[in-house]
PDB file of N, CA and C in Angstrom:
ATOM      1  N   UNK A   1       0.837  -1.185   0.000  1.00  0.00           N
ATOM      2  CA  UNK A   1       0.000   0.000   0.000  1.00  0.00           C
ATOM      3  C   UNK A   1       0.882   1.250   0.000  1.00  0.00           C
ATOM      4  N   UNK A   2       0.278   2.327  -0.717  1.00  0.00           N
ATOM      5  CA  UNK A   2       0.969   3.202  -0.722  1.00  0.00           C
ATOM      6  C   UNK A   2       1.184   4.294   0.420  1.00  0.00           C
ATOM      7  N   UNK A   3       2.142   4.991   1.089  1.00  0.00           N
ATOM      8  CA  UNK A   3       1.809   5.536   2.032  1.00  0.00           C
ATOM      9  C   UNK A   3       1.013   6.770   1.623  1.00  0.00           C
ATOM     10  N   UNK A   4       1.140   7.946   2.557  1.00  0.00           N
ATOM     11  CA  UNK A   4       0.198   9.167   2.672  1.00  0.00           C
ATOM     12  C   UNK A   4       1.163  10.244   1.532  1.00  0.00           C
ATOM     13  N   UNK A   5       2.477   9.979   1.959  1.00  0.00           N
ATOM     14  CA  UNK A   5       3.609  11.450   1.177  1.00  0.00           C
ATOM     15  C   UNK A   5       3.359  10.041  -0.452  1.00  0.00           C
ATOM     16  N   UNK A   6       3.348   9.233  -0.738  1.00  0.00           N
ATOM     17  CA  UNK A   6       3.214   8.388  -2.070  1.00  0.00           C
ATOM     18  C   UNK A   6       2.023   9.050  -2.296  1.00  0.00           C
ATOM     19  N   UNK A   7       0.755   9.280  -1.684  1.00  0.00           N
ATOM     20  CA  UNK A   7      -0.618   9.302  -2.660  1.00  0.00           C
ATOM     21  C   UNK A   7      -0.303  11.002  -2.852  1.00  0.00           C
ATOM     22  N   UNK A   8       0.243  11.564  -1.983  1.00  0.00           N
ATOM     23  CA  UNK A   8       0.330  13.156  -2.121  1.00  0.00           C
ATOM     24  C   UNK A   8       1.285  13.713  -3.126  1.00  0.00           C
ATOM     25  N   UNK A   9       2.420  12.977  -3.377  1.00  0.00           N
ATOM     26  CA  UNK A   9       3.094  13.151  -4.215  1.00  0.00           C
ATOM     27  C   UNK A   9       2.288  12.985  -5.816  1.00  0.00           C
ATOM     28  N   UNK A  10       1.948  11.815  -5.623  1.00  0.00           N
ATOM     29  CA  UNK A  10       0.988  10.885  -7.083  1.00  0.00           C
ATOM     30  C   UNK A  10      -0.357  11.879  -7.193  1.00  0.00           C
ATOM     31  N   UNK A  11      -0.954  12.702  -6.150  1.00  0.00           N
ATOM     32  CA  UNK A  11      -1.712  13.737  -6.515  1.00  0.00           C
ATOM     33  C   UNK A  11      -0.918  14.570  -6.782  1.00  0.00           C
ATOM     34  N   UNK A  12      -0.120  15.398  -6.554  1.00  0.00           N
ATOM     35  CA  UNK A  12       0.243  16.637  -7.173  1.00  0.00           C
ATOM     36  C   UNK A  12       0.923  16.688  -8.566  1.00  0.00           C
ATOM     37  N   UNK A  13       1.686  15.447  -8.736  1.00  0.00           N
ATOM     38  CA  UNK A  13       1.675  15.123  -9.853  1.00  0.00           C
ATOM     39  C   UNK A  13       0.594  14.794 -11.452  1.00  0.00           C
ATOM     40  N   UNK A  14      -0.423  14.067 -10.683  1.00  0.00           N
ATOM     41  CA  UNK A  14      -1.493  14.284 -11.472  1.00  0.00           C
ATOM     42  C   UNK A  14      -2.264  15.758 -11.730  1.00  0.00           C
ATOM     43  N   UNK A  15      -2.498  16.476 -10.697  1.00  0.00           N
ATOM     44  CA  UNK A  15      -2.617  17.960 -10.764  1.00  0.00           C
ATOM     45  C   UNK A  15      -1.866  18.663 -11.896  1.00  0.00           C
ATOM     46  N   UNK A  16      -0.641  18.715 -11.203  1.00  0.00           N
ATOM     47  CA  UNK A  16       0.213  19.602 -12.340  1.00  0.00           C
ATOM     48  C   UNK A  16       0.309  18.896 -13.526  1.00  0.00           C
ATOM     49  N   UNK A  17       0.563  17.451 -14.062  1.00  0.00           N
ATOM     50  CA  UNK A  17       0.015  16.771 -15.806  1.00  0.00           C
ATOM     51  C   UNK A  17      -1.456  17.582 -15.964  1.00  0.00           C
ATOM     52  N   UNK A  18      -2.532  17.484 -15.107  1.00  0.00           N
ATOM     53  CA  UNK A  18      -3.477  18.084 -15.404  1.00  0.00           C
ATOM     54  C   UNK A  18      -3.968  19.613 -16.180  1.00  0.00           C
ATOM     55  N   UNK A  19      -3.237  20.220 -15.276  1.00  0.00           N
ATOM     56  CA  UNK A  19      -3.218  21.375 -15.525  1.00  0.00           C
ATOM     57  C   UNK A  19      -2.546  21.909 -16.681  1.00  0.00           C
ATOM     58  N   UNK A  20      -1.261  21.473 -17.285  1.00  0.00           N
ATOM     59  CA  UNK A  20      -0.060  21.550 -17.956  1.00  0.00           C
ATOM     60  C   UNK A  20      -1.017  21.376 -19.542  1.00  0.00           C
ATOM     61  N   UNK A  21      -1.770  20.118 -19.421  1.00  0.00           N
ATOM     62  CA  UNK A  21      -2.227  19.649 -20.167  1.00  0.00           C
ATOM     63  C   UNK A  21      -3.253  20.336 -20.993  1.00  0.00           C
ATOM     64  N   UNK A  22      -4.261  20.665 -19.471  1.00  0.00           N
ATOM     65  CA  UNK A  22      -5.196  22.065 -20.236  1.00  0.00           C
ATOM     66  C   UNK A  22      -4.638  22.995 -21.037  1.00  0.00           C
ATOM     67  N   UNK A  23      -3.847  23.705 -20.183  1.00  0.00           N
ATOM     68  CA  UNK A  23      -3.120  24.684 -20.878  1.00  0.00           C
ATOM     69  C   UNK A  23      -2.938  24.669 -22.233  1.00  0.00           C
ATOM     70  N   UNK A  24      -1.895  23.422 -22.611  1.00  0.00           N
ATOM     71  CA  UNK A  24      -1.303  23.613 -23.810  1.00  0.00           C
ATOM     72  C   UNK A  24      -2.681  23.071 -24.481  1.00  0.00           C
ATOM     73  N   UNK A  25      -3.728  22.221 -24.257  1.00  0.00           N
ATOM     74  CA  UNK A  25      -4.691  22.085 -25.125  1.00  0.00           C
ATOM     75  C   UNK A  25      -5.268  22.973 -25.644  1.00  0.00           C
ATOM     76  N   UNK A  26      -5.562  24.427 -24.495  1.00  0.00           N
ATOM     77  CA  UNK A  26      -5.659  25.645 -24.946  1.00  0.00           C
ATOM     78  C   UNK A  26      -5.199  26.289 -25.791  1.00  0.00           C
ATOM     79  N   UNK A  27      -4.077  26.117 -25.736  1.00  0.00           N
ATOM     80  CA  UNK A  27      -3.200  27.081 -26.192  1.00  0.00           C
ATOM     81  C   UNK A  27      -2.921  26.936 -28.073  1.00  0.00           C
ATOM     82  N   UNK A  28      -3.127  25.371 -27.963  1.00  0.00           N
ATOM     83  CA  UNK A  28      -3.277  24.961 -28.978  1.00  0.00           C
ATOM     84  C   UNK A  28      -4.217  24.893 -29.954  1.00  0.00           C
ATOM     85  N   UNK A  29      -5.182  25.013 -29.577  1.00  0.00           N
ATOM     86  CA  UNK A  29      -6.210  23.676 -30.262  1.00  0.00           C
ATOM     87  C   UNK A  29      -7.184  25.288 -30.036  1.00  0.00           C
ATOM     88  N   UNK A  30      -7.763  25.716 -28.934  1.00  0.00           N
ATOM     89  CA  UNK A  30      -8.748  27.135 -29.005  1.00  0.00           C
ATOM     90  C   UNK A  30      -8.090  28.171 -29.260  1.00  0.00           C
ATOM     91  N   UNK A  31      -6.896  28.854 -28.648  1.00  0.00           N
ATOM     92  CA  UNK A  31      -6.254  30.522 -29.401  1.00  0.00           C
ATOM     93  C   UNK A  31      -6.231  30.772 -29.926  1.00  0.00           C
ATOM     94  N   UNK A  32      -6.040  29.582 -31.413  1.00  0.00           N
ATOM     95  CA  UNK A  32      -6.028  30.519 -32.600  1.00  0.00           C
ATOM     96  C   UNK A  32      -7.398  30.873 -33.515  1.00  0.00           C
ATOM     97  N   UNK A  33      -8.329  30.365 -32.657  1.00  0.00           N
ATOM     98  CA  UNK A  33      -9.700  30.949 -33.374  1.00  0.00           C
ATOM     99  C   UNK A  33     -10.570  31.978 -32.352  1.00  0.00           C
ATOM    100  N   UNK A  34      -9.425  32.636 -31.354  1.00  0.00           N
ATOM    101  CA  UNK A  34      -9.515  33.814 -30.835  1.00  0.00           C
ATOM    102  C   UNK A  34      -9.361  35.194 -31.260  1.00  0.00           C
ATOM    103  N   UNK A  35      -9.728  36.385 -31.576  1.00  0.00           N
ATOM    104  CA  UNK A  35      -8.972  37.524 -32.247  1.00  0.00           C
ATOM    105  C   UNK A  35      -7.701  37.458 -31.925  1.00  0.00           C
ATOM    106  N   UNK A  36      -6.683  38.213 -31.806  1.00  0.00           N
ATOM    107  CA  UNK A  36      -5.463  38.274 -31.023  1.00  0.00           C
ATOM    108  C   UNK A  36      -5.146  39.290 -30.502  1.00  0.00           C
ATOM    109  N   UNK A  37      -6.648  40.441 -31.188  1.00  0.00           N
ATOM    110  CA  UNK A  37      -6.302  41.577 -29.871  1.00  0.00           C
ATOM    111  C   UNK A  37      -6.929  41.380 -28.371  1.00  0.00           C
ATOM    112  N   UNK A  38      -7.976  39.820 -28.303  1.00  0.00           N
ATOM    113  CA  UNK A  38      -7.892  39.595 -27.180  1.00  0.00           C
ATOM    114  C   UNK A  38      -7.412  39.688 -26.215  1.00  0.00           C
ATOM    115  N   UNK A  39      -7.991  39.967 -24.670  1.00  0.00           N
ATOM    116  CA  UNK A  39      -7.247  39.840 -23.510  1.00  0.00           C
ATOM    117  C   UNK A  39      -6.369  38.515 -23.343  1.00  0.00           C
ATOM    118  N   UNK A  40      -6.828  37.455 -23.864  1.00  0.00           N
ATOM    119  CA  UNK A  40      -6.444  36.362 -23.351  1.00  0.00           C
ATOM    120  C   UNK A  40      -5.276  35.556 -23.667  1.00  0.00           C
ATOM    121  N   UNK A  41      -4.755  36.426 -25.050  1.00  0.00           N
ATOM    122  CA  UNK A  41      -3.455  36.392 -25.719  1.00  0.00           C
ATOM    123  C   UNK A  41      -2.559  36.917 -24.468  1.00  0.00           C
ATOM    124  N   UNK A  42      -2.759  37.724 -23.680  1.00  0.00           N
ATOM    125  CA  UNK A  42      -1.393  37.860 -22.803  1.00  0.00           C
ATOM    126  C   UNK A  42      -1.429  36.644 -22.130  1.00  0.00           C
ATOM    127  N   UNK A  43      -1.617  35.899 -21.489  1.00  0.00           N
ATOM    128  CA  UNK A  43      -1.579  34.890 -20.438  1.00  0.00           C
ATOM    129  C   UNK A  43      -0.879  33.801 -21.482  1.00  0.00           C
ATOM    130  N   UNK A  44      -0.547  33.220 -22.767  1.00  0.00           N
ATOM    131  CA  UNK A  44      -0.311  32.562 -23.814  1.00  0.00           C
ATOM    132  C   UNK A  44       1.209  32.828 -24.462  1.00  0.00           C
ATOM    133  N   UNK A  45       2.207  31.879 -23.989  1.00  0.00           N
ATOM    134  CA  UNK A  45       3.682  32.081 -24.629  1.00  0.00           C
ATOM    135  C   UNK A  45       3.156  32.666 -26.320  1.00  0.00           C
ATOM    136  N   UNK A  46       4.030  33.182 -27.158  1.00  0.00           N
ATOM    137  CA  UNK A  46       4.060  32.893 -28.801  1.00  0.00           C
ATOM    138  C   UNK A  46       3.888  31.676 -28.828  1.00  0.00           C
ATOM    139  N   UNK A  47       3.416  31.703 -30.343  1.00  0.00           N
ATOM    140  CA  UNK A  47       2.926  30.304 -31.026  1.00  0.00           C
ATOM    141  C   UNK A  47       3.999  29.658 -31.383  1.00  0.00           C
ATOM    142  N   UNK A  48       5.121  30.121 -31.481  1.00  0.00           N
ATOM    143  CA  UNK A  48       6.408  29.559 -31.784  1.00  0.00           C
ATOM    144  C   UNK A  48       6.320  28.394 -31.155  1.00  0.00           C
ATOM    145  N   UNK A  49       6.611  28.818 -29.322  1.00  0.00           N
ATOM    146  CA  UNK A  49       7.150  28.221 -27.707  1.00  0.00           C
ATOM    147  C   UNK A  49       6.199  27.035 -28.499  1.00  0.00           C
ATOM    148  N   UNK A  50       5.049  26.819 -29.411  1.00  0.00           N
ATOM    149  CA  UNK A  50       4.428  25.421 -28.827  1.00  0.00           C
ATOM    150  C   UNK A  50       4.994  24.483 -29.399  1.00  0.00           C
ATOM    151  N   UNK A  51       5.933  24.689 -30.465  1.00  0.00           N
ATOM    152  CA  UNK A  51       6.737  23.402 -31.182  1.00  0.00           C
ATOM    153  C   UNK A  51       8.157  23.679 -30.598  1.00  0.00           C
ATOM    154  N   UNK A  52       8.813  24.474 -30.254  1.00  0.00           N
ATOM    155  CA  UNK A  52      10.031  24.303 -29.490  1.00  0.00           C
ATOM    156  C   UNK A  52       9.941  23.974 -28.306  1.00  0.00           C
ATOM    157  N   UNK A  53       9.105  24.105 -27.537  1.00  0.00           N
ATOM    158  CA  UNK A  53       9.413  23.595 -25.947  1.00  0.00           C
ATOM    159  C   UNK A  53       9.066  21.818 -26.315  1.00  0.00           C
ATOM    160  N   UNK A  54       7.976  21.243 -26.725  1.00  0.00           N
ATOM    161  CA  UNK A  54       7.677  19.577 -26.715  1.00  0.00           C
ATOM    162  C   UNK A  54       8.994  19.230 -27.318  1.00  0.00           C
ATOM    163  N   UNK A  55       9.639  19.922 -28.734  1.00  0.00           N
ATOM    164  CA  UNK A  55      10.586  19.340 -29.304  1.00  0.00           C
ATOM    165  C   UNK A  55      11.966  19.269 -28.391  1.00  0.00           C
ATOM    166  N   UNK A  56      12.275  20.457 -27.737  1.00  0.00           N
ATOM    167  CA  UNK A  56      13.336  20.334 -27.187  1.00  0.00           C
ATOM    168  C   UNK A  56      13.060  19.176 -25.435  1.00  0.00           C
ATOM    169  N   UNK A  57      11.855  19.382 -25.431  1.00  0.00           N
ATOM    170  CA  UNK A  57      11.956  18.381 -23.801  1.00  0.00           C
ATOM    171  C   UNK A  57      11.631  16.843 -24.309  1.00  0.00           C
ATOM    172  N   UNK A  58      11.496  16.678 -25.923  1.00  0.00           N
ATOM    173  CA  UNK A  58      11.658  15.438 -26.140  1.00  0.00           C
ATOM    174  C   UNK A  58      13.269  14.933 -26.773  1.00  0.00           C
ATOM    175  N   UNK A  59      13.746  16.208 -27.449  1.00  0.00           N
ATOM    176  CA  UNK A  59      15.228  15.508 -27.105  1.00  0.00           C
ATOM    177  C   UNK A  59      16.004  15.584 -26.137  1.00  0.00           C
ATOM    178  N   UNK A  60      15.849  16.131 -24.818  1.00  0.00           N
ATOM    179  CA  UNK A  60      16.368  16.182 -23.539  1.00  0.00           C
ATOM    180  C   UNK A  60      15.949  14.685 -23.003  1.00  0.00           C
ATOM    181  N   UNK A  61      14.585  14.137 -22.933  1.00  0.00           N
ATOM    182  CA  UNK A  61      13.941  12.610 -22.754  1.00  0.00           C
ATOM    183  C   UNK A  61      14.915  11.438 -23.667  1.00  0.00           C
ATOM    184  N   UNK A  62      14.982  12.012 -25.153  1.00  0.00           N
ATOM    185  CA  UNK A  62      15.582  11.017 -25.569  1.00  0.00           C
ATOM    186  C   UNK A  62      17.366  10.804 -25.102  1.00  0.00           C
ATOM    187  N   UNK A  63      18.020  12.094 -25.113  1.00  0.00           N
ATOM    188  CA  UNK A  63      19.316  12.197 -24.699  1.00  0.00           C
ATOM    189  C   UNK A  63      19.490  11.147 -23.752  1.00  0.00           C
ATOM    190  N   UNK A  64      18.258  11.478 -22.509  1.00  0.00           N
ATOM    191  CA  UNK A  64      18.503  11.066 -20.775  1.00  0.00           C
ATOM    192  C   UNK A  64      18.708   9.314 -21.162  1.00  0.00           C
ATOM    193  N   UNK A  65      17.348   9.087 -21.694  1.00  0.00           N
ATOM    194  CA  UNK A  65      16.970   7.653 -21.686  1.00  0.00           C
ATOM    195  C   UNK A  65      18.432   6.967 -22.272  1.00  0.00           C
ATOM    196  N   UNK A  66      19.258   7.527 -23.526  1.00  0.00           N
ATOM    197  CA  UNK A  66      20.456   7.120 -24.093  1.00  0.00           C
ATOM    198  C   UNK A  66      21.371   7.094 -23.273  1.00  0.00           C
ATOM    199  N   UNK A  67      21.668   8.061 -22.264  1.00  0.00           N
ATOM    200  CA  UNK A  67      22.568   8.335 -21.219  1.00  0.00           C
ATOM    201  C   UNK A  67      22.302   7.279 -20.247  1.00  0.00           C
ATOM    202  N   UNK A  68      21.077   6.445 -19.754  1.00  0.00           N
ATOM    203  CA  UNK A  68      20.955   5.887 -18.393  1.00  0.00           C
ATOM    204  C   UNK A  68      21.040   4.373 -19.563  1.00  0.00           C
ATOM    205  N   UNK A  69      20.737   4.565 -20.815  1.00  0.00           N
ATOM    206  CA  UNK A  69      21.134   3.113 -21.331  1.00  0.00           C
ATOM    207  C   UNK A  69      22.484   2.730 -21.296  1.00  0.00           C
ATOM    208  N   UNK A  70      23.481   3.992 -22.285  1.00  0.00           N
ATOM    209  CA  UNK A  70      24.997   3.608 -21.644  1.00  0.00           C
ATOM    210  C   UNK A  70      25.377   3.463 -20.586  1.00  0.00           C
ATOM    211  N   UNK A  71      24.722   4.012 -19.266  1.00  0.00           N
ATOM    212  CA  UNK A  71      25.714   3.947 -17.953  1.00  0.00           C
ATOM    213  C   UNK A  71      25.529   2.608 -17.695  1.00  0.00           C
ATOM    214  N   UNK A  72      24.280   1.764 -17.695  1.00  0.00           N
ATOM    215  CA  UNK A  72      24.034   0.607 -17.194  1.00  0.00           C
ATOM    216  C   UNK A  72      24.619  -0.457 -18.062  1.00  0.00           C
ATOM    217  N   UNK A  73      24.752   0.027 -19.618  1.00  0.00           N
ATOM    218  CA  UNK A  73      25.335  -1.201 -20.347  1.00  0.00           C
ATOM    219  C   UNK A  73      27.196  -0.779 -19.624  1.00  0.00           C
ATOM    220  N   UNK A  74      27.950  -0.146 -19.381  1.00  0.00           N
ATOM    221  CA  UNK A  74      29.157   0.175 -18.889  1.00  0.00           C
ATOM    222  C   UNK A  74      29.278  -0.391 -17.878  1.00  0.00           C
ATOM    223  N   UNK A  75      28.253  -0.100 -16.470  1.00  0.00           N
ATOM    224  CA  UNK A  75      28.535  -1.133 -15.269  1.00  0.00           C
ATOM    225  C   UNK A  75      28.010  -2.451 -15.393  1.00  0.00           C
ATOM    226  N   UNK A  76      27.504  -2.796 -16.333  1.00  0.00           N
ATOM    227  CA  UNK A  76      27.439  -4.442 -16.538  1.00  0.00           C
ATOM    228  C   UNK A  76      28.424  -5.041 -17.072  1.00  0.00           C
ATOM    229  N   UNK A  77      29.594  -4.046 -18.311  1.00  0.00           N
ATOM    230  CA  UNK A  77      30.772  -4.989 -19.134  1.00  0.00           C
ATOM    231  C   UNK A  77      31.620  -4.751 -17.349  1.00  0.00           C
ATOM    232  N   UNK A  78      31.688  -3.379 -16.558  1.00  0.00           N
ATOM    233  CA  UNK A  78      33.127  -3.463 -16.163  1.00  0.00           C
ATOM    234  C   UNK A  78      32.759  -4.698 -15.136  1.00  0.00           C
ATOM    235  N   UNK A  79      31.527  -5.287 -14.607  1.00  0.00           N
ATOM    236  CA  UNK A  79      30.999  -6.067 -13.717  1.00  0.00           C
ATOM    237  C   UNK A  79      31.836  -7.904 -14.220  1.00  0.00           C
ATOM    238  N   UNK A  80      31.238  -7.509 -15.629  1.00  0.00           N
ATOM    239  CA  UNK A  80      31.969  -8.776 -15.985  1.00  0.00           C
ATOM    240  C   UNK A  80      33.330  -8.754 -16.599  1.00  0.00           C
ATOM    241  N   UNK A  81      34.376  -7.858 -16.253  1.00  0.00           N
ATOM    242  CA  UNK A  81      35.603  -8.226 -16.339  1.00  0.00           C
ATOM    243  C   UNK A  81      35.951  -8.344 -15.145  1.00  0.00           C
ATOM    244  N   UNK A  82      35.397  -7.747 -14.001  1.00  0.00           N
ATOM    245  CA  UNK A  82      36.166  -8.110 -12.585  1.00  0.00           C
ATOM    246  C   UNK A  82      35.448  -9.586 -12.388  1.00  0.00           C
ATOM    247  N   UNK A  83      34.714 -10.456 -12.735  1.00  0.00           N
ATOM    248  CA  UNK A  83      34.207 -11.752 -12.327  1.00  0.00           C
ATOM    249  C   UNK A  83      34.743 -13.148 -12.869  1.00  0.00           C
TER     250      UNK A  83
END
């Protein structure tokens, strides 16, 4: 079972995916059939931020995942030369 700081953590986490999520659904998918002298354009990065931020935090994801694949394939060869 999970403890109390596990379900609180696993909520705030779901919160903030939640929220994150709206947002960019917003931001995406309804703004641009907003005027743009709207108020609601200030609260909204440029339309640029919406393909550079996913692109760059998916090659930061892919980098990591490559990085934690080499470290573990490295301590498994040096594992089996000391054995």
């Amino acid at each position: 079972m999970a403890t109390g700081t596990d379900q609180l953590v696993g909520a705030g986490l779901v919160a903030f995916s939640s929220v994150l999520f709206t947002y960019y659904t917003l931001w995406i998918i309804i703004l641009p059939f907003i005027d743009a002298d709207h108020v609601i354009h200030k609260y909204f990065l440029p339309r640029e931020y919406s393909v550079i931020i996913p692109l760059v935090a998916g090659l930061l994801l892919v980098f990591f995942v490559g990085l934690f694949i080499l470290f573990v394939m490295w301590k498994s060869r040096t594992q089996k030369k000391t054995d």
